[in-house]
C-alpha atoms as a PDB file:
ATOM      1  CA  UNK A   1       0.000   0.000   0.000  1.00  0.00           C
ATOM      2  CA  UNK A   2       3.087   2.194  -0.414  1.00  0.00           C
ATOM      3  CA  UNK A   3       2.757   5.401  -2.414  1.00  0.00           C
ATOM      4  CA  UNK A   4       5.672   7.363  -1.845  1.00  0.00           C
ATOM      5  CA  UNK A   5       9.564   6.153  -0.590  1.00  0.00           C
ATOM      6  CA  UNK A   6      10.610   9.666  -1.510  1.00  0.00           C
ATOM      7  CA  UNK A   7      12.265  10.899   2.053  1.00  0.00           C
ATOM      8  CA  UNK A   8      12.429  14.072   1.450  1.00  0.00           C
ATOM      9  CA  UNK A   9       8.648  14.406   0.346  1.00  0.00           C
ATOM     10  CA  UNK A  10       7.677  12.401   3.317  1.00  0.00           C
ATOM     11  CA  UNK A  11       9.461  14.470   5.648  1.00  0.00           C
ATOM     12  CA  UNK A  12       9.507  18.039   4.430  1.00  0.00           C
ATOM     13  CA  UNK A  13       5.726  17.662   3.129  1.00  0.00           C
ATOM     14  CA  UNK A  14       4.070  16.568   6.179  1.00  0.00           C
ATOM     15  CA  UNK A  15       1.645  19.155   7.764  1.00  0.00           C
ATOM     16  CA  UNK A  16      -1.019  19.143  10.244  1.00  0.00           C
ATOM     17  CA  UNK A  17      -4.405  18.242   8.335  1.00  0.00           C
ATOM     18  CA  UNK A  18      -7.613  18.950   9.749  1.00  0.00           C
ATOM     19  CA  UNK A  19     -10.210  18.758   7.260  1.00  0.00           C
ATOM     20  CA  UNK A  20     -10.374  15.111   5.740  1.00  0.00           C
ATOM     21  CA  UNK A  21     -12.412  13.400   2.250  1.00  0.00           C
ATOM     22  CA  UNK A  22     -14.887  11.442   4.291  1.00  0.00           C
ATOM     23  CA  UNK A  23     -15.587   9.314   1.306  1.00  0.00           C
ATOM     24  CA  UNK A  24     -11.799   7.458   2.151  1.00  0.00           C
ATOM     25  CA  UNK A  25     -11.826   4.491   4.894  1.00  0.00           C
ATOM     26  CA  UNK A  26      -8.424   2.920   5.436  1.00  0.00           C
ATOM     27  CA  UNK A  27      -8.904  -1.137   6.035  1.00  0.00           C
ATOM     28  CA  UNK A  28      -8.124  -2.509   9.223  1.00  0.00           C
ATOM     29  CA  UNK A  29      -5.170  -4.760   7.176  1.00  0.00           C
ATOM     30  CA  UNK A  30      -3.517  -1.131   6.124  1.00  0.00           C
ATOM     31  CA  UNK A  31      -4.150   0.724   9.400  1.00  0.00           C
ATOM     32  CA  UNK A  32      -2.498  -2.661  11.121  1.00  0.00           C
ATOM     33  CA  UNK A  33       0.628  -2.611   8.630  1.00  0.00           C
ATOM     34  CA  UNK A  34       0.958   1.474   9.297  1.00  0.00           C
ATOM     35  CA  UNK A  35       1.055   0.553  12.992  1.00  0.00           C
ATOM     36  CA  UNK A  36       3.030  -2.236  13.074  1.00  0.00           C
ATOM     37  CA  UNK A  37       5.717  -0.173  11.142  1.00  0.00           C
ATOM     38  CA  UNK A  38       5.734   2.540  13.775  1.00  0.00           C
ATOM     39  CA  UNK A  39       6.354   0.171  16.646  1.00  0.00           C
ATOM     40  CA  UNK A  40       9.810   0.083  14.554  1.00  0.00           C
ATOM     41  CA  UNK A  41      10.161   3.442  16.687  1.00  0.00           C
ATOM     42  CA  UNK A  42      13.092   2.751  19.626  1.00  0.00           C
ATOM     43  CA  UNK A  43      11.924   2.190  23.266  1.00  0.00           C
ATOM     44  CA  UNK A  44      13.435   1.906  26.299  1.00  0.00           C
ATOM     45  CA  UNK A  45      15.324  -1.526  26.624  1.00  0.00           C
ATOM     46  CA  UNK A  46      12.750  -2.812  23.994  1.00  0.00           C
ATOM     47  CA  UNK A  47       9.293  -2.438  26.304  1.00  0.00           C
ATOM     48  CA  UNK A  48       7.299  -1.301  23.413  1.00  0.00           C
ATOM     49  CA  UNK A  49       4.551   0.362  25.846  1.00  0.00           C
ATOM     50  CA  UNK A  50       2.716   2.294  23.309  1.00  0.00           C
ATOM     51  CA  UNK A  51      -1.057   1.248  22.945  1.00  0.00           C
ATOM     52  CA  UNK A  52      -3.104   2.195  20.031  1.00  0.00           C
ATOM     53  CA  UNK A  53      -6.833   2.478  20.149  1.00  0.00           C
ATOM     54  CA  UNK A  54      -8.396   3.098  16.437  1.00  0.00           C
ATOM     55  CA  UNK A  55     -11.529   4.561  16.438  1.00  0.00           C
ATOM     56  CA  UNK A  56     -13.376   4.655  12.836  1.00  0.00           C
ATOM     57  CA  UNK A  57     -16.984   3.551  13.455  1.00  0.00           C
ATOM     58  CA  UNK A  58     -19.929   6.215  13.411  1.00  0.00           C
ATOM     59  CA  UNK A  59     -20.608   5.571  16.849  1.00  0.00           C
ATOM     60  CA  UNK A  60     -16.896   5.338  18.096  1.00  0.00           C
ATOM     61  CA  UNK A  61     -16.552   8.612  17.247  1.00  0.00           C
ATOM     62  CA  UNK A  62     -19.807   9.667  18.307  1.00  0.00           C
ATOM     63  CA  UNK A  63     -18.656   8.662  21.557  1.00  0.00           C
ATOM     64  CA  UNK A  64     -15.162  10.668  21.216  1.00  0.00           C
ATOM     65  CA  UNK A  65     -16.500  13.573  19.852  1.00  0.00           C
ATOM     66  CA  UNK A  66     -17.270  15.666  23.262  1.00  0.00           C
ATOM     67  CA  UNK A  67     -13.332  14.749  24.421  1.00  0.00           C
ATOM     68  CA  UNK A  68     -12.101  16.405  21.417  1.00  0.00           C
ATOM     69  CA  UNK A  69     -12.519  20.163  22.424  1.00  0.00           C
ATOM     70  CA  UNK A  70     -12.009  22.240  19.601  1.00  0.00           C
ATOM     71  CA  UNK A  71     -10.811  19.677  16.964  1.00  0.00           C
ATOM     72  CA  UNK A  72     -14.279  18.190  16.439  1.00  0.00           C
ATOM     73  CA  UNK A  73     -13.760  18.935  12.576  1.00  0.00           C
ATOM     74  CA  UNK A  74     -10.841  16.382  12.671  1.00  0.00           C
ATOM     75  CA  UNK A  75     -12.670  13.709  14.580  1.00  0.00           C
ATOM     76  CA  UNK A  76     -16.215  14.007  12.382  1.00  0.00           C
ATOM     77  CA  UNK A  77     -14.021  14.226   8.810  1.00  0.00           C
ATOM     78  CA  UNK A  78     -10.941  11.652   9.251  1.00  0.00           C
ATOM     79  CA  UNK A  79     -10.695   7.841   8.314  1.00  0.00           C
ATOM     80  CA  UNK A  80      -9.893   7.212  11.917  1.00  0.00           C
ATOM     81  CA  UNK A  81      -9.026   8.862  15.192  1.00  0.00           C
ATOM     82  CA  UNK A  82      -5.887   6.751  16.644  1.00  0.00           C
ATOM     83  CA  UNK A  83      -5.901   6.989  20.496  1.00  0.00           C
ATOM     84  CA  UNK A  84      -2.084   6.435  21.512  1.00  0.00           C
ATOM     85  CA  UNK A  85      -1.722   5.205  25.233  1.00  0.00           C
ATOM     86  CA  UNK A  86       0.881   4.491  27.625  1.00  0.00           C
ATOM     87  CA  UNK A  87       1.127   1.242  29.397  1.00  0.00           C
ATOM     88  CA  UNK A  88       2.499   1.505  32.899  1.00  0.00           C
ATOM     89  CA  UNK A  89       2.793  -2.162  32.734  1.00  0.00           C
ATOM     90  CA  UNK A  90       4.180  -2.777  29.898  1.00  0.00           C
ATOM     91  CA  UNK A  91       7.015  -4.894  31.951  1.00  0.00           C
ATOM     92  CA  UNK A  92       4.366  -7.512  32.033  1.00  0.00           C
ATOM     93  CA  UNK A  93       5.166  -8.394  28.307  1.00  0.00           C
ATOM     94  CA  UNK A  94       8.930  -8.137  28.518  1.00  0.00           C
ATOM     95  CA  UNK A  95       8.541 -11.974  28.581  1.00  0.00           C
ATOM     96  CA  UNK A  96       7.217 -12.433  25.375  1.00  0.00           C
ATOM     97  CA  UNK A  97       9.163  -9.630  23.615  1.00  0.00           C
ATOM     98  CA  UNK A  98      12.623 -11.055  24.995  1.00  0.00           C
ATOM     99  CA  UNK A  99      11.497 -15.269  24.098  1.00  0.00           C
ATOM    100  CA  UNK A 100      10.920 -13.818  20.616  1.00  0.00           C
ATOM    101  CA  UNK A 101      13.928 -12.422  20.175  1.00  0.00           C
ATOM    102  CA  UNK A 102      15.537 -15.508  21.210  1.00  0.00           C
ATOM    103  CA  UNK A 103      13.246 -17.805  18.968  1.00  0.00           C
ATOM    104  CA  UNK A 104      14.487 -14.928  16.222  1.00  0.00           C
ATOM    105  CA  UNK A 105      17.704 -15.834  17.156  1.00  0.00           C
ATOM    106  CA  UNK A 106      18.408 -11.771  17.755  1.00  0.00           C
ATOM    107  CA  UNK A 107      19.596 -12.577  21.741  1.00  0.00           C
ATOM    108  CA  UNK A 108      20.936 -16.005  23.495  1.00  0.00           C
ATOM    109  CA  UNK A 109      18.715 -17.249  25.963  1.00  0.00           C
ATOM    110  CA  UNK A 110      21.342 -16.177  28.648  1.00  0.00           C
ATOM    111  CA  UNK A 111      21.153 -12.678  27.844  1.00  0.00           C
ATOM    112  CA  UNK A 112      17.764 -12.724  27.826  1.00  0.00           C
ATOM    113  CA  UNK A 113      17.495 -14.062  31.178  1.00  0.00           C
ATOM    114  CA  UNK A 114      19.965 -11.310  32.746  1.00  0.00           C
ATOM    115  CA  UNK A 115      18.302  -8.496  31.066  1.00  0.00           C
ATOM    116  CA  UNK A 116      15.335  -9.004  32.271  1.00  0.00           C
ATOM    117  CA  UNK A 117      16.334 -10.314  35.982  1.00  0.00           C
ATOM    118  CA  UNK A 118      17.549  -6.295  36.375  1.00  0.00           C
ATOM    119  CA  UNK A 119      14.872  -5.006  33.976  1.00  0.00           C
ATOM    120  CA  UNK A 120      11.396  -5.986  35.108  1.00  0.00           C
ATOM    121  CA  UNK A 121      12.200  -5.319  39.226  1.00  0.00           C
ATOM    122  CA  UNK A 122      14.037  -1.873  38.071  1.00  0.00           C
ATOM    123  CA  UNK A 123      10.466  -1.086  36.306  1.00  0.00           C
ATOM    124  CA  UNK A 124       8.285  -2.401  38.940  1.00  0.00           C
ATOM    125  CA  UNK A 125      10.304  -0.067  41.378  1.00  0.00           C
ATOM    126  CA  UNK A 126       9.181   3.335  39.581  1.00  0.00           C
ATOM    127  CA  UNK A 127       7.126   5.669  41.301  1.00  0.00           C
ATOM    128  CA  UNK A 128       4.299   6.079  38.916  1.00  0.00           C
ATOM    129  CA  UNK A 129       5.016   9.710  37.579  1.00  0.00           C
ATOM    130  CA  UNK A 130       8.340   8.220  36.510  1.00  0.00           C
ATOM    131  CA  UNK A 131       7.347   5.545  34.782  1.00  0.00           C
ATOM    132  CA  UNK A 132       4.238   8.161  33.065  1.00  0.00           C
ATOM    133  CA  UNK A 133       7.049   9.988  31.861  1.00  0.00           C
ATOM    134  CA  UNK A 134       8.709   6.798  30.679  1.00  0.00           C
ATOM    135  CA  UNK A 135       5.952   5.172  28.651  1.00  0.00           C
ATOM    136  CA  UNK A 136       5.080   8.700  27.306  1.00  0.00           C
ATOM    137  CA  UNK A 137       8.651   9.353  25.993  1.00  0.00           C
ATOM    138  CA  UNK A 138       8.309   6.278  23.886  1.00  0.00           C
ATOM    139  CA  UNK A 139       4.913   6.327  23.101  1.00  0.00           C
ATOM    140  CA  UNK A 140       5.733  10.069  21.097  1.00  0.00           C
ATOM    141  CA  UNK A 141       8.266   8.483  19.005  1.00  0.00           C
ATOM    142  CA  UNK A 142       5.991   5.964  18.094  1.00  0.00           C
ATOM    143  CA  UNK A 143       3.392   8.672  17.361  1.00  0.00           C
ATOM    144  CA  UNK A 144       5.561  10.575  15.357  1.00  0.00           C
ATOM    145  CA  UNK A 145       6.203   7.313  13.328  1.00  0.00           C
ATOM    146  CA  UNK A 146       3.284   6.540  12.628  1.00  0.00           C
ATOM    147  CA  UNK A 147       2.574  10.109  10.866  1.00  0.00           C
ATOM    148  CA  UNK A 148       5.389   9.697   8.667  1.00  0.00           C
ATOM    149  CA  UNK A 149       4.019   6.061   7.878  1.00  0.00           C
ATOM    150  CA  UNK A 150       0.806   7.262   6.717  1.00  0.00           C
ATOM    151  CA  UNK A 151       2.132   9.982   4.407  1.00  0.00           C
ATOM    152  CA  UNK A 152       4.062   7.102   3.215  1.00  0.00           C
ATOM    153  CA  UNK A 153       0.459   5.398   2.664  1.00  0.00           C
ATOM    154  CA  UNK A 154      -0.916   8.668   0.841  1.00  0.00           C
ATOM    155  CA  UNK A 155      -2.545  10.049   4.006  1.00  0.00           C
ATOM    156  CA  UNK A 156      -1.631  12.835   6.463  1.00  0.00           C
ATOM    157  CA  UNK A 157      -2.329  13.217   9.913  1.00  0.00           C
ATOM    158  CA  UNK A 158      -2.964  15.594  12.797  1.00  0.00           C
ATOM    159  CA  UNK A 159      -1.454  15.337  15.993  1.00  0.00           C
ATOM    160  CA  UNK A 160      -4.163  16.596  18.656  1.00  0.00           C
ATOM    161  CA  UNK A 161      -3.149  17.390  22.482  1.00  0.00           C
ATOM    162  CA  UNK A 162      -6.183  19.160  23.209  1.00  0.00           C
ATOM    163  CA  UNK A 163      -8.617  16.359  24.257  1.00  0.00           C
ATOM    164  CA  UNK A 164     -10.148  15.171  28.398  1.00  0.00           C
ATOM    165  CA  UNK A 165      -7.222  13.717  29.297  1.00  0.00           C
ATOM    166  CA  UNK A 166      -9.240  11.904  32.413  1.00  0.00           C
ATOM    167  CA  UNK A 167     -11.901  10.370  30.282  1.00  0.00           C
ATOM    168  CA  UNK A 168     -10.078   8.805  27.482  1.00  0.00           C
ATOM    169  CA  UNK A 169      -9.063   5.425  28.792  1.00  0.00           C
ATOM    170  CA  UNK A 170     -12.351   4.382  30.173  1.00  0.00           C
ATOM    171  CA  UNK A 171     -14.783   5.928  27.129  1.00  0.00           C
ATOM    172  CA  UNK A 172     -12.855   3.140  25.261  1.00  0.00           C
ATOM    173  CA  UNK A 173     -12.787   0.448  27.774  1.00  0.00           C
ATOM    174  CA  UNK A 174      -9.521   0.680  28.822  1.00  0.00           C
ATOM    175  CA  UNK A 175      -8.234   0.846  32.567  1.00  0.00           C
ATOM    176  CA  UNK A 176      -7.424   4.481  33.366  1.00  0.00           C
ATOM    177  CA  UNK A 177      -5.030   3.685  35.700  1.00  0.00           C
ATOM    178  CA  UNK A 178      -3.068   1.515  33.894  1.00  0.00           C
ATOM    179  CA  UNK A 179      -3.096   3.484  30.892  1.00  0.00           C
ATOM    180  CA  UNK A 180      -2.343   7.025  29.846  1.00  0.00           C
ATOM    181  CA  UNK A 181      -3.429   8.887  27.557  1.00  0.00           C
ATOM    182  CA  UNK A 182      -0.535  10.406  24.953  1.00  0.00           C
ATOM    183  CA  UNK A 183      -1.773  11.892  22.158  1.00  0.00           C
ATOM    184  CA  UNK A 184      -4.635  11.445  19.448  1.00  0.00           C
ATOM    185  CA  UNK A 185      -3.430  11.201  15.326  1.00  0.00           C
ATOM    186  CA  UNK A 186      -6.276  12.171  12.933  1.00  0.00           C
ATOM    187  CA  UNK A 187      -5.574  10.328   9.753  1.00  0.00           C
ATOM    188  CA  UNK A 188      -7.112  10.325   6.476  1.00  0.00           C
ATOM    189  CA  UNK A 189      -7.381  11.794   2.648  1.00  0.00           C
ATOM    190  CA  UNK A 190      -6.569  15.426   2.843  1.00  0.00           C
ATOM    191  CA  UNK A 191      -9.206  17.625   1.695  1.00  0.00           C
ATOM    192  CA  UNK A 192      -7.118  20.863   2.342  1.00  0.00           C
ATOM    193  CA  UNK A 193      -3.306  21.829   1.625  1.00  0.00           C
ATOM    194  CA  UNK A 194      -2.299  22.460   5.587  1.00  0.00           C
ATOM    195  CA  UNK A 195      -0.435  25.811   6.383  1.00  0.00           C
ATOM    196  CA  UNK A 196       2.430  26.498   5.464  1.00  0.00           C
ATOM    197  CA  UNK A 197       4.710  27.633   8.653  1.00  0.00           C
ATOM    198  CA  UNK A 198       7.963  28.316   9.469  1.00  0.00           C
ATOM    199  CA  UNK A 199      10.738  26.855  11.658  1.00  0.00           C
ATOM    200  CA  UNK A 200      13.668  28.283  13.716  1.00  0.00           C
ATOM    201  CA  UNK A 201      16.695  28.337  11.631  1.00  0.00           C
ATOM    202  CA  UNK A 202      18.826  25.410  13.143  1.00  0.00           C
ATOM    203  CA  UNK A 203      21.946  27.853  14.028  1.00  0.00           C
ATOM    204  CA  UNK A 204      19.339  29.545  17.084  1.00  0.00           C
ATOM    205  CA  UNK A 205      18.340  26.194  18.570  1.00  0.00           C
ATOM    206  CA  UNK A 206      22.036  24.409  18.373  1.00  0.00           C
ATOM    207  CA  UNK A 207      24.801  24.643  20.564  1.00  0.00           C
ATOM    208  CA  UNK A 208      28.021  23.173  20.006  1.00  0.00           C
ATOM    209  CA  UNK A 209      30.763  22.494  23.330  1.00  0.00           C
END
């Protein structure tokens, strides 16, 4: 479902989108293949805690809709709204990520066991705002994966901040206190160009010692 592998167009041509063809529907086999190629993103010694949540039904977003705030456009035009969570126990599946990468033959069974004899008590031992901040770190870079994915795809997204924080998790059945919200992605077939803005040149933001 590739349309594009030109970098450059990928990356300088992104822009925030918030007015979508509501005639386009992504299938649940693309939307799976565009998320499955943003959990390439890194993560902390491989815990992968980003969650994703898609919701593209009438009444999914019917029920979204008053957590959106002022991007209400997004949510009623897109393909999909993609909720992006943080697990803070995502140690739980360090099991079954490390035996894979032995099975893959990526880690000997002995490293596997060390790693995780210091990592899963070292992540059971965080106070929880540490490990919020943790599972949110990653969780972004899977985010901003996933928008470069989709451009990739022929879409473009919209990365929304401004949303009930508090009410996410459970208005899609998901524990709120074992998962926290990150950031919503808007995704679909532009109907609109996006703004052109401006960036910082690099020489203000950079410091060299």
């Amino acid at each position: 479902m590739i349309k594009t592998n030109d970098f450059s167009d990928i990356i300088l041509g992104r822009k925030s989108i918030r007015l979508y063809d509501q005639t386009v529907k992504i299938p649940h086999e693309e939307m799976l293949e565009m998320i499955q190629k943003a959990t390439k993103a890194p993560s902390s010694v491989n815990l992968q805690p980003w969650r994703f949540v898609v919701v593209d039904s009438d009444k999914g977003k019917e029920k979204l809709r008053p957590l959106v705030r002022w991007n209400t456009k997004q949510n009623d035009t897109s393909a999909a709204m993609v909720l992006i969570f943080g697990d803070l126990r995502c140690y739980e599946y360090g099991e079954d990520i490390y035996d894979k990468a032995v099975a893959e033959g990526k880690m000997s069974k002995k490293m596997r066991d060390d790693q995780l004899a210091d990592i899963i008590p070292e992540y059971k031992s965080f106070p929880k705002e540490k490990m919020k901040k943790a599972v949110r770190l990653d969780s972004c870079l899977a985010a901003m994966q996933f928008m470069l994915v989709a451009r990739s795809h022929g879409y473009d997204t919209n990365p929304i901040g401004g949303f009930e924080y508090g009410q996410l998790a459970e208005i899609v059945g998901l524990d709120k206190d074992r998962y926290v919200p990150v950031l919503i992605l808007a995704v679909g077939k532009a109907l609109e160009t996006g703004e052109e803005t401006v960036r910082l040149e690099a020489e203000q933001l950079t410091t060299f010692v």
